[in-house]
C-alpha atoms as a PDB file:
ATOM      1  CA  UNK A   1      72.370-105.506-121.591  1.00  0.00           C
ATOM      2  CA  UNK A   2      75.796-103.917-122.616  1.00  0.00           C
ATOM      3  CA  UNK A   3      74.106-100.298-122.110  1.00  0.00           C
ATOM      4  CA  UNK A   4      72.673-101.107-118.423  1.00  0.00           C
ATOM      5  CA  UNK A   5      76.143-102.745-117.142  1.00  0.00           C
ATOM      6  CA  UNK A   6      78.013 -99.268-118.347  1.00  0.00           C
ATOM      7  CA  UNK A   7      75.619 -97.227-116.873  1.00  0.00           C
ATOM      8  CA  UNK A   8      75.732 -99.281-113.416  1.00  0.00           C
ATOM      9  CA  UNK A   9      79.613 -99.050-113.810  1.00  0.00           C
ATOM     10  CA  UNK A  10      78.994 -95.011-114.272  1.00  0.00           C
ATOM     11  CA  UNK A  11      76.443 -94.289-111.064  1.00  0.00           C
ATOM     12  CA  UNK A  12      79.012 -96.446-109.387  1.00  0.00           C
ATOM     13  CA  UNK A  13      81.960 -94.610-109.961  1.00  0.00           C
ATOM     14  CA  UNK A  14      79.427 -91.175-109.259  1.00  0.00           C
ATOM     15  CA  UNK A  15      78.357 -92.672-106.164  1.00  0.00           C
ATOM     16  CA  UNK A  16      82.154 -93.114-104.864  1.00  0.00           C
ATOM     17  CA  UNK A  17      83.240 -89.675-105.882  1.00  0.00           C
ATOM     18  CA  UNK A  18      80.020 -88.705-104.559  1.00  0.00           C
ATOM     19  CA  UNK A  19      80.745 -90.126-101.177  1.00  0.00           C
ATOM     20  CA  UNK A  20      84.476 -89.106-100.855  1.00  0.00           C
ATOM     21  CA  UNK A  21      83.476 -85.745-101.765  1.00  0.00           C
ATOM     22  CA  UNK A  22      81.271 -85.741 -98.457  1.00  0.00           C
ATOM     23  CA  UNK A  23      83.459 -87.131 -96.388  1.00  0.00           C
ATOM     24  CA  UNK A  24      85.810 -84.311 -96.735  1.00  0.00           C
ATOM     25  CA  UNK A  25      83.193 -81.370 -97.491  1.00  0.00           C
ATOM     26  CA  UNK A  26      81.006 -82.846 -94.707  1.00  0.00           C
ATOM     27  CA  UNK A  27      82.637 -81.203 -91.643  1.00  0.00           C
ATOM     28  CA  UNK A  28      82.759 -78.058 -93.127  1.00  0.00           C
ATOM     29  CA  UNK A  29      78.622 -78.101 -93.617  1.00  0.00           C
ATOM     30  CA  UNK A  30      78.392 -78.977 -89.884  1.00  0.00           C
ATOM     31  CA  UNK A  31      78.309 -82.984 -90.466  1.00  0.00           C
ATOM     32  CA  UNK A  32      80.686 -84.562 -87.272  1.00  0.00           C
ATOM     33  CA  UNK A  33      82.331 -87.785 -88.041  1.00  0.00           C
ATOM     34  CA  UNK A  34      83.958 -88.090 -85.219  1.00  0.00           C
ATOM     35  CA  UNK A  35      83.356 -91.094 -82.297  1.00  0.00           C
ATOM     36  CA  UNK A  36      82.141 -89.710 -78.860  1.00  0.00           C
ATOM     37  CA  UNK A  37      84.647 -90.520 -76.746  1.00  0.00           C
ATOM     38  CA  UNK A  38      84.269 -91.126 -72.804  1.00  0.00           C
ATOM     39  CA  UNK A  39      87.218 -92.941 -70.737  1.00  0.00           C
ATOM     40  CA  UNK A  40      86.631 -96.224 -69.300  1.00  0.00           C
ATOM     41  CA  UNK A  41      88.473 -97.482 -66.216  1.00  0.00           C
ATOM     42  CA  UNK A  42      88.758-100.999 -65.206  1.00  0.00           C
ATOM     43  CA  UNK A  43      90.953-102.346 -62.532  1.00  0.00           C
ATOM     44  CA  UNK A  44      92.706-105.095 -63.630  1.00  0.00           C
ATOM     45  CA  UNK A  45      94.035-108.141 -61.085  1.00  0.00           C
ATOM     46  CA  UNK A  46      97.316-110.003 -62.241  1.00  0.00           C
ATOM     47  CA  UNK A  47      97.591-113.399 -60.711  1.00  0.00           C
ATOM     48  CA  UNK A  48     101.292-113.869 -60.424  1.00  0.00           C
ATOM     49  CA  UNK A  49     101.797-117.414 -58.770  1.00  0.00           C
END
């Protein structure tokens, strides 16, 4: 049982360098991260009594 927690601790601790790794090699293979962005316009009305 000892064995399968410290190799669940290690493909954890893979997985995270694993993903953090992507997240800053990823643009550079052509993977966009970034939001699409589009502006939104709303009028507002201010009720002042």
């Amino acid at each position: 049982m000892g064995r399968l927690i410290k190799w669940l601790f290690i493909l954890i601790i893979l997985g995270v360098i694993g993903l953090t790794a992507y997240a800053y090699v990823g643009p550079f293979l052509g993977a966009d991260f970034s939001p699409k962005q589009t502006e939104i316009r709303q009028s507002v009305t201010l009720d002042a009594g």
